[in-house]
C-alpha atoms as a PDB file:
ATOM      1  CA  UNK A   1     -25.077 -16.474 -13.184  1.00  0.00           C
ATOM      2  CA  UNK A   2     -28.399 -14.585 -13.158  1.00  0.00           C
ATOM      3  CA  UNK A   3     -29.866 -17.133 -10.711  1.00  0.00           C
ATOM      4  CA  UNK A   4     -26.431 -16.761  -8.338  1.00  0.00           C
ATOM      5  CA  UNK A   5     -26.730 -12.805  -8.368  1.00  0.00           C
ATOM      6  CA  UNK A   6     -30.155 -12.756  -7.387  1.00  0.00           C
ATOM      7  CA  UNK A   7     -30.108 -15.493  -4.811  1.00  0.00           C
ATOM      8  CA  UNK A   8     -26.737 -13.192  -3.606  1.00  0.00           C
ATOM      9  CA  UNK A   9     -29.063 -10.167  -3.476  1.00  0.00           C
ATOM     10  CA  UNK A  10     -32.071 -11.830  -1.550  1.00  0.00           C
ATOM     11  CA  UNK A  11     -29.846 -12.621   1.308  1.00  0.00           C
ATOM     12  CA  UNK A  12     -28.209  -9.413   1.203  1.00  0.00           C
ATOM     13  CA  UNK A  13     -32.038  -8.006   1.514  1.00  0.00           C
ATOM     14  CA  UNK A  14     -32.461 -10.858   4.643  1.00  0.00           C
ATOM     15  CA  UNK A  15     -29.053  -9.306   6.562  1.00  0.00           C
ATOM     16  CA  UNK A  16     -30.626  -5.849   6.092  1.00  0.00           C
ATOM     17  CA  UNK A  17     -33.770  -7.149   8.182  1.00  0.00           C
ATOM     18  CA  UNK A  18     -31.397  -8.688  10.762  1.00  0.00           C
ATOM     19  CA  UNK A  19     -29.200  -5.498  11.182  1.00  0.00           C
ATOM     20  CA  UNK A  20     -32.492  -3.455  11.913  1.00  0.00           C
ATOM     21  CA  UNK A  21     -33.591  -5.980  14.237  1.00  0.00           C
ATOM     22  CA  UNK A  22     -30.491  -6.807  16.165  1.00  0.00           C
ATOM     23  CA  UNK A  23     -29.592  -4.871  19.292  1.00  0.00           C
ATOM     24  CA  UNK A  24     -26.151  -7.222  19.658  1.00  0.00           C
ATOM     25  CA  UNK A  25     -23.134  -4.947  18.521  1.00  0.00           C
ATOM     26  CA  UNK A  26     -21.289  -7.910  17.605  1.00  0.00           C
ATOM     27  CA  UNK A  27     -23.826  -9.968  15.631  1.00  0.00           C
ATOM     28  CA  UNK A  28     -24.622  -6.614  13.946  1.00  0.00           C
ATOM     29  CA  UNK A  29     -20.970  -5.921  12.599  1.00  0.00           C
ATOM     30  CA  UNK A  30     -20.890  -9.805  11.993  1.00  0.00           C
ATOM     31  CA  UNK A  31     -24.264  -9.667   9.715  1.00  0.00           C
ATOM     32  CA  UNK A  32     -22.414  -6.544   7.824  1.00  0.00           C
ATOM     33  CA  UNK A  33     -19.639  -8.096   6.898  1.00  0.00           C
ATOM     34  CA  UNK A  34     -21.558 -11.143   6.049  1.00  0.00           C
ATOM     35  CA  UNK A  35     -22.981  -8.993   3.636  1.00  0.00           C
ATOM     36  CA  UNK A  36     -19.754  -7.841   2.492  1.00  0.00           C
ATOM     37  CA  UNK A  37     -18.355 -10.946   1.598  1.00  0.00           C
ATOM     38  CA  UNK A  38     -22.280 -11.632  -0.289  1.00  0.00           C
ATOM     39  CA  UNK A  39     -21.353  -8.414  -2.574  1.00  0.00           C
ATOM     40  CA  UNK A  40     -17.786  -9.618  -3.012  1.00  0.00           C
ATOM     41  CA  UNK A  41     -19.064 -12.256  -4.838  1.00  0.00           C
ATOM     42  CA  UNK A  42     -21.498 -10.002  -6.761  1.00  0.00           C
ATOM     43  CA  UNK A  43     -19.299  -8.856 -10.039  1.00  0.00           C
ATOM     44  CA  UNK A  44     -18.589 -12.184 -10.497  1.00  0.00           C
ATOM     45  CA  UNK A  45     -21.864 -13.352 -10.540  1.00  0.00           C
ATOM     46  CA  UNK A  46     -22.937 -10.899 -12.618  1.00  0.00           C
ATOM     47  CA  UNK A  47     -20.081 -10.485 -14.747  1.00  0.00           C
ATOM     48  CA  UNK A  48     -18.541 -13.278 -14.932  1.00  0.00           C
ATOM     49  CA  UNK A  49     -14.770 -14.187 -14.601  1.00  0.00           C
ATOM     50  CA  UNK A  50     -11.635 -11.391 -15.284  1.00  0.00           C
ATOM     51  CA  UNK A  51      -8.890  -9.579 -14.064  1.00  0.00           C
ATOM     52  CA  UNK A  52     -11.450  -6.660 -13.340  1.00  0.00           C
ATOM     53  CA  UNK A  53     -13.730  -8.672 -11.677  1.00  0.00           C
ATOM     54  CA  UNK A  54     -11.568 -10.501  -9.367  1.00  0.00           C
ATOM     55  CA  UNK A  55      -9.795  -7.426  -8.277  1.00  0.00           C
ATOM     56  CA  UNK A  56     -13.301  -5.831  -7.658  1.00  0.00           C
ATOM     57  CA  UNK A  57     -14.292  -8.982  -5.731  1.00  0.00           C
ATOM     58  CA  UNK A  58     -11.222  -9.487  -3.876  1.00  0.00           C
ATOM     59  CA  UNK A  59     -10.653  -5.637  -2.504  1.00  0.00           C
ATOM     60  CA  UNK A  60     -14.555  -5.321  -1.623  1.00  0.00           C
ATOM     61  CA  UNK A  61     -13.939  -9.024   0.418  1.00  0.00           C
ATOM     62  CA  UNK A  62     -10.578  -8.018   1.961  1.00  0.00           C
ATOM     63  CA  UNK A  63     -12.203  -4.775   3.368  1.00  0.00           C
ATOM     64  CA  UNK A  64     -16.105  -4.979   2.945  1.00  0.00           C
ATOM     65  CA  UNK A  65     -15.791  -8.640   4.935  1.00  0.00           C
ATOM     66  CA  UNK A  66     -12.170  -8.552   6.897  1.00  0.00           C
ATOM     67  CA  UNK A  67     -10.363  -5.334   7.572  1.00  0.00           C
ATOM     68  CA  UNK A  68     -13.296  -3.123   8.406  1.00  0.00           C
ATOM     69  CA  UNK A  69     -15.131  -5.614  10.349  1.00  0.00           C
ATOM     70  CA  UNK A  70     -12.254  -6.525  12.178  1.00  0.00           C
ATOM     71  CA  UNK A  71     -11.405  -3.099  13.484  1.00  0.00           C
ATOM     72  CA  UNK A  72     -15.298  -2.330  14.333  1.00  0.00           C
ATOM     73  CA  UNK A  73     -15.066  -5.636  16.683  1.00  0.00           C
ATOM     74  CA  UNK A  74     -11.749  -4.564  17.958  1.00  0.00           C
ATOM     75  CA  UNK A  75     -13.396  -1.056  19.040  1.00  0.00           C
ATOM     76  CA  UNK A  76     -16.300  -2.770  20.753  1.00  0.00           C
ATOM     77  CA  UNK A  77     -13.987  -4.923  22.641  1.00  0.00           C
ATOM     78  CA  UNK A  78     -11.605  -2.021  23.797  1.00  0.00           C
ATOM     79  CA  UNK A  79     -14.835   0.431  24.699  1.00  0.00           C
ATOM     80  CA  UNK A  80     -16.530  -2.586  26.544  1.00  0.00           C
ATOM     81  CA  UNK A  81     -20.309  -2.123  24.655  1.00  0.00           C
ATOM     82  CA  UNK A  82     -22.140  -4.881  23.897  1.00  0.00           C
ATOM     83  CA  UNK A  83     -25.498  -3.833  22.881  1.00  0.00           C
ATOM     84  CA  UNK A  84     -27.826  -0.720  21.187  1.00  0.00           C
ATOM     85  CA  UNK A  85     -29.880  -0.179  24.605  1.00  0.00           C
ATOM     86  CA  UNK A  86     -31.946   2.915  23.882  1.00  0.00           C
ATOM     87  CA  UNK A  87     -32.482   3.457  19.634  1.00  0.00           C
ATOM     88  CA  UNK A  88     -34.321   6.338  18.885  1.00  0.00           C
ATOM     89  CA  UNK A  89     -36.958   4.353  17.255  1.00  0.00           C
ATOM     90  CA  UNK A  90     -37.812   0.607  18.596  1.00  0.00           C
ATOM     91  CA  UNK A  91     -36.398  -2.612  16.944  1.00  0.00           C
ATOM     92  CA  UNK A  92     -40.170  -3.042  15.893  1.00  0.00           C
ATOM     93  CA  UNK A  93     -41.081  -0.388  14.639  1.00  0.00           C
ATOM     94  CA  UNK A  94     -37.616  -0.081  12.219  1.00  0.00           C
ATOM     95  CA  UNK A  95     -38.380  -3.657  10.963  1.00  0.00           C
ATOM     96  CA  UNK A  96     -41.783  -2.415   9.865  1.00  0.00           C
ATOM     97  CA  UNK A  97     -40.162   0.862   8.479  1.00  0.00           C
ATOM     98  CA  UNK A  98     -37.588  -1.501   6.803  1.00  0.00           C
ATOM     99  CA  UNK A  99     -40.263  -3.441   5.400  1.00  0.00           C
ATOM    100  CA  UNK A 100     -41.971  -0.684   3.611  1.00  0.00           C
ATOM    101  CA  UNK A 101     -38.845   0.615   2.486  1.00  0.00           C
ATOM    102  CA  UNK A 102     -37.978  -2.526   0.666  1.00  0.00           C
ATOM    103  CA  UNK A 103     -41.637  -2.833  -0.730  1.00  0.00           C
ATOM    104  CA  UNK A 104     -41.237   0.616  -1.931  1.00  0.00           C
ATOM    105  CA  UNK A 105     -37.650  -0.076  -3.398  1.00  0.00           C
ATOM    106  CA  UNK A 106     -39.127  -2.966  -5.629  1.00  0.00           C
ATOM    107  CA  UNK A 107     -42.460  -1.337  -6.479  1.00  0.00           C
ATOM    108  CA  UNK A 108     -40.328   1.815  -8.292  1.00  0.00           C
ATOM    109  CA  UNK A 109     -37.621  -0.788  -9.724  1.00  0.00           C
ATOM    110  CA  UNK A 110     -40.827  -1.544 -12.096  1.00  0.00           C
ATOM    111  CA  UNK A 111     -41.115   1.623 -13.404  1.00  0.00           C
ATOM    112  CA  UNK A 112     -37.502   2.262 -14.335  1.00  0.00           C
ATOM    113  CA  UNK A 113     -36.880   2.029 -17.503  1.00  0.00           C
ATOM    114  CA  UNK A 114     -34.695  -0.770 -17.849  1.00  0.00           C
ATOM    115  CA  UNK A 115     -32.337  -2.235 -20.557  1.00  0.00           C
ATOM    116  CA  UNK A 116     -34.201  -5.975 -21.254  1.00  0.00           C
ATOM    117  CA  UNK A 117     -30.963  -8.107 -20.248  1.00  0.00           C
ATOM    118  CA  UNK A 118     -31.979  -5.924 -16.491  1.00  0.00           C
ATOM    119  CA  UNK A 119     -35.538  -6.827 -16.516  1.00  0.00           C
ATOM    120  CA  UNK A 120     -36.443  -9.881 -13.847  1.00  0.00           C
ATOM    121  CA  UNK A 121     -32.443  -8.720 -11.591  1.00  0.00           C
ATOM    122  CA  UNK A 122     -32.938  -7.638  -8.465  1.00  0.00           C
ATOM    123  CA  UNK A 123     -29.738  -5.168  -8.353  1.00  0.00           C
ATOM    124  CA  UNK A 124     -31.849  -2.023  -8.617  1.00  0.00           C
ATOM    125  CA  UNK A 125     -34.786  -2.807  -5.880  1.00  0.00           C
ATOM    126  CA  UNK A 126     -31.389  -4.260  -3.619  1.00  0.00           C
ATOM    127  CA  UNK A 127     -29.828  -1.256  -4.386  1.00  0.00           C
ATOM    128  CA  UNK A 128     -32.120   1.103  -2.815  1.00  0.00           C
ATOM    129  CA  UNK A 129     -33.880  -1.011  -0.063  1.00  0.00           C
ATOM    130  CA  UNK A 130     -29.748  -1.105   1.146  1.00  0.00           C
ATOM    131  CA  UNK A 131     -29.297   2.122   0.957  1.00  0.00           C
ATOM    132  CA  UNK A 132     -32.601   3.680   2.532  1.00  0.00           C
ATOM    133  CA  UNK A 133     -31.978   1.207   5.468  1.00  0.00           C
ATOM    134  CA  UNK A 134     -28.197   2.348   6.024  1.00  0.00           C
ATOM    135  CA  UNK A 135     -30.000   6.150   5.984  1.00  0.00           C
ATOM    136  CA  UNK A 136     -32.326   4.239   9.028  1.00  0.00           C
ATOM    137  CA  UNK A 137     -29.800   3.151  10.814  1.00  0.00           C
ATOM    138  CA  UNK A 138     -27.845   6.083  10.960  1.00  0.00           C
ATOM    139  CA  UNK A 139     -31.171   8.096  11.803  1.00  0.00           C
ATOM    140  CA  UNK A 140     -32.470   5.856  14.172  1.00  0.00           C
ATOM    141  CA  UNK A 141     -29.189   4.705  16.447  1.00  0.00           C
ATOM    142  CA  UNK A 142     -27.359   6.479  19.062  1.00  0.00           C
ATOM    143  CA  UNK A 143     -24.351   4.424  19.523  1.00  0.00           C
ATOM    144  CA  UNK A 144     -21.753   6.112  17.366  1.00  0.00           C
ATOM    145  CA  UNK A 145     -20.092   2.117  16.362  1.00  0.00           C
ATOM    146  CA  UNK A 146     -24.343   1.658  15.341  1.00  0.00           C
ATOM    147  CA  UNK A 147     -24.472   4.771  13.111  1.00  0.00           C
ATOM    148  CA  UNK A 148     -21.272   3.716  11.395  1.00  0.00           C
ATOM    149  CA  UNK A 149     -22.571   0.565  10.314  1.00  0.00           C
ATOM    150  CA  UNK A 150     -25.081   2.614   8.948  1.00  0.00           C
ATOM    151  CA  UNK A 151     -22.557   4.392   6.811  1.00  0.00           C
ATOM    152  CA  UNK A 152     -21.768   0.657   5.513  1.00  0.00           C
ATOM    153  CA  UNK A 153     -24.368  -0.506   4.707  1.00  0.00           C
ATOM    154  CA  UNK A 154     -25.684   3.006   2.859  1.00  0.00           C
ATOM    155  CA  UNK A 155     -21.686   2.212   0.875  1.00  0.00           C
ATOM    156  CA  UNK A 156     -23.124  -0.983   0.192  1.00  0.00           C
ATOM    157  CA  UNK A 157     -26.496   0.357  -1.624  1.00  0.00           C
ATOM    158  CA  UNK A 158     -24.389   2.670  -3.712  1.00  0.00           C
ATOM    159  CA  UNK A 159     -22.085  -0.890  -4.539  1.00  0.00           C
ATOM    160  CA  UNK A 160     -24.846  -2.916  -5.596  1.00  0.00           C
ATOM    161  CA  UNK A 161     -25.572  -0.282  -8.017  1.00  0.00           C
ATOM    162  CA  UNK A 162     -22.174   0.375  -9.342  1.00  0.00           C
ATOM    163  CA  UNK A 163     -21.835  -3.249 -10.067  1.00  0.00           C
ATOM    164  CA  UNK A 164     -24.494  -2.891 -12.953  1.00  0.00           C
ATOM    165  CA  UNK A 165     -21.461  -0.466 -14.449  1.00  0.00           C
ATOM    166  CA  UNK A 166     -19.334  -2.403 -13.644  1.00  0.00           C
ATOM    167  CA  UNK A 167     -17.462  -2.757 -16.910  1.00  0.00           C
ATOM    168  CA  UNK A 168     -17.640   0.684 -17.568  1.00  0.00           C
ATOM    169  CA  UNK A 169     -16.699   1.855 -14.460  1.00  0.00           C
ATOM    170  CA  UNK A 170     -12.974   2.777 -14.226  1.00  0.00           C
ATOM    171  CA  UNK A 171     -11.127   0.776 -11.952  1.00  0.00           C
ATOM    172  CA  UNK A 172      -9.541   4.167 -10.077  1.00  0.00           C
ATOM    173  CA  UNK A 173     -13.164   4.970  -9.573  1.00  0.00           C
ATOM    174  CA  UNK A 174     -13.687   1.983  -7.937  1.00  0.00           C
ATOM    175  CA  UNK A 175     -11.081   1.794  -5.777  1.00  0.00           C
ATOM    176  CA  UNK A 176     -11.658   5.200  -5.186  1.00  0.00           C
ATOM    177  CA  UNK A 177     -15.304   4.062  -3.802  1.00  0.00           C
ATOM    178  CA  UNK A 178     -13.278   1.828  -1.276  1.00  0.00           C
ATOM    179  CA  UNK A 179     -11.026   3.678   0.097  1.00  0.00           C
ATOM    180  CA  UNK A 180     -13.051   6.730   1.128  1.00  0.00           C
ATOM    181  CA  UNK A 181     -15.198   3.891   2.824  1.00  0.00           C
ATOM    182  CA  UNK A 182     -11.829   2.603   4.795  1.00  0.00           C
ATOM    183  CA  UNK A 183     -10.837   6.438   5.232  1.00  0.00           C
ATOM    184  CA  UNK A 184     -14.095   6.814   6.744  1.00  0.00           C
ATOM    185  CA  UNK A 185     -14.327   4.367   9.009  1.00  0.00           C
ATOM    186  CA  UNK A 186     -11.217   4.576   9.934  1.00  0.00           C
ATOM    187  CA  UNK A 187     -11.811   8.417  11.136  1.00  0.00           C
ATOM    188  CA  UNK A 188     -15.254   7.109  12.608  1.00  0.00           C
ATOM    189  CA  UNK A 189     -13.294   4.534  14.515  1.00  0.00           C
ATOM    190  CA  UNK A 190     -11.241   8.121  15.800  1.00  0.00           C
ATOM    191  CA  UNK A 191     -13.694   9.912  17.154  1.00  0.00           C
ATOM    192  CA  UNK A 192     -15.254   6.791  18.942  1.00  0.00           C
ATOM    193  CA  UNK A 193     -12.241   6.637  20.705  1.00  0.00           C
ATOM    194  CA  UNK A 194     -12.048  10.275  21.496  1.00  0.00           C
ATOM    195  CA  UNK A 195     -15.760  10.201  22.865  1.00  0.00           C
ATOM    196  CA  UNK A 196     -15.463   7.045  25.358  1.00  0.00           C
ATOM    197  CA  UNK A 197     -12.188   8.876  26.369  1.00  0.00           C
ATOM    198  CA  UNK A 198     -14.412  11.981  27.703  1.00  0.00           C
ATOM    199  CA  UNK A 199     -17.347  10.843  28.097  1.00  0.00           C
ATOM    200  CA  UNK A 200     -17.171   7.128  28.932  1.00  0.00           C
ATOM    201  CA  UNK A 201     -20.149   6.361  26.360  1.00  0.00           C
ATOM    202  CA  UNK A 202     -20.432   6.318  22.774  1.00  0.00           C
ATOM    203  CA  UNK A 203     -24.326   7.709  22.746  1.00  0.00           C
ATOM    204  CA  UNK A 204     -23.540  10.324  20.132  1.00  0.00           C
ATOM    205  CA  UNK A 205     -26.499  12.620  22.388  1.00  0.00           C
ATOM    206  CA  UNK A 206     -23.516  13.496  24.596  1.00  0.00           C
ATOM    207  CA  UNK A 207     -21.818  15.810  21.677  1.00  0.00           C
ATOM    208  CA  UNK A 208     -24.640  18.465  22.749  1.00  0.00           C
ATOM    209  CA  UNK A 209     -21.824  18.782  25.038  1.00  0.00           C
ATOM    210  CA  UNK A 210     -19.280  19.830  23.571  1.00  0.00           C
ATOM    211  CA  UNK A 211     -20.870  22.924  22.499  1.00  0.00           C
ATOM    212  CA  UNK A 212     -19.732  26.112  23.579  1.00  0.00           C
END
């Protein structure tokens, strides 16, 4: 199981590099929920089989790798975008960023003081590198649809981590977790709608006009 969670992890680390790199809306929401299904996976890998576990793994893959996914490629289809065209920072240049972020993640990760069964898992260093680069995306992208994959990925940082508490964690907790991600999205997918209504674009520099 400790093999299977960190193999999990690396190629969670691998879509994060893709996401930053990809200017295709589509393959974008596809790599997230990818990664989704990945952490679905995750409490059982790390915590083996049981009726917490499998409901963990089974409403994080229903919505982390189906429902959300699903209505972010409806949206695209509806408001006709395929692509990020003009990010605030280049595709280059947030790899790079992306890179440093992850060797940063792993670097600290060795000077936490971690419980011995923790020492040699990659949850922690995972953890943050996924978060940091959902913050990047969301600074970095000005395609509303972009900036909430952002927000998923960020969810997906704090996920990684939770699953280390896994068995403490209440289950309300949990599925509290998930449903102000679907609540979220769900308001994101909203206001999308409202902007492309008025202004025919989702580049989130067009609410400047809506001041006043």
């Amino acid at each position: 199981m400790h093999g299977l969670s960190n193999l999990l992890l690396i190629m969670v680390i691998l879509l994060n590099f893709f996401t930053l790199g990809s200017s295709r809306l589509g393959s974008c929401i596809r790599a997230v929920a990818i990664q989704g299904a990945l952490l679905a996976l995750l409490p059982v890998a790390a915590h083996g089989w049981s009726w917490h576990t499998l409901l963990l793994a089974g409403g994080a893959f229903a919505m982390k790798g189906v429902l959300i996914p699903w209505v972010l490629l409806r949206t695209i289809r509806e408001v006709r975008i395929r692509r990020e065209i003009e990010p605030l920072i280049g595709y280059i240049p947030t790899m790079m960023l992306g890179a440093l972020i992850t060797s940063g993640a792993f670097i600290f990760a060795d000077y936490l003081p971690l419980l011995p069964e923790h020492h040699g898992d990659l949850f922690i260093p995972t953890s943050l590198t996924t978060l940091f680069v959902g913050f990047l995306l969301l600074m970095t992208r000005r395609k509303a649809i972009t900036q909430v994959l952002g927000y998923l990925v960020l969810e997906n940082g704090i996920f990684i981590f939770g699953i280390l508490l896994a068995e403490a964690m209440p289950m309300m907790v949990e599925a509290g977790v998930l449903l102000d991600l679907l609540v979220g999205v769900f308001v994101m997918g909203i206001v999308m709608n409202q902007i492309n209504r008025e202004f025919s674009t989702l580049n989130t520099e067009r609410l400047s006009a809506l001041k006043g």
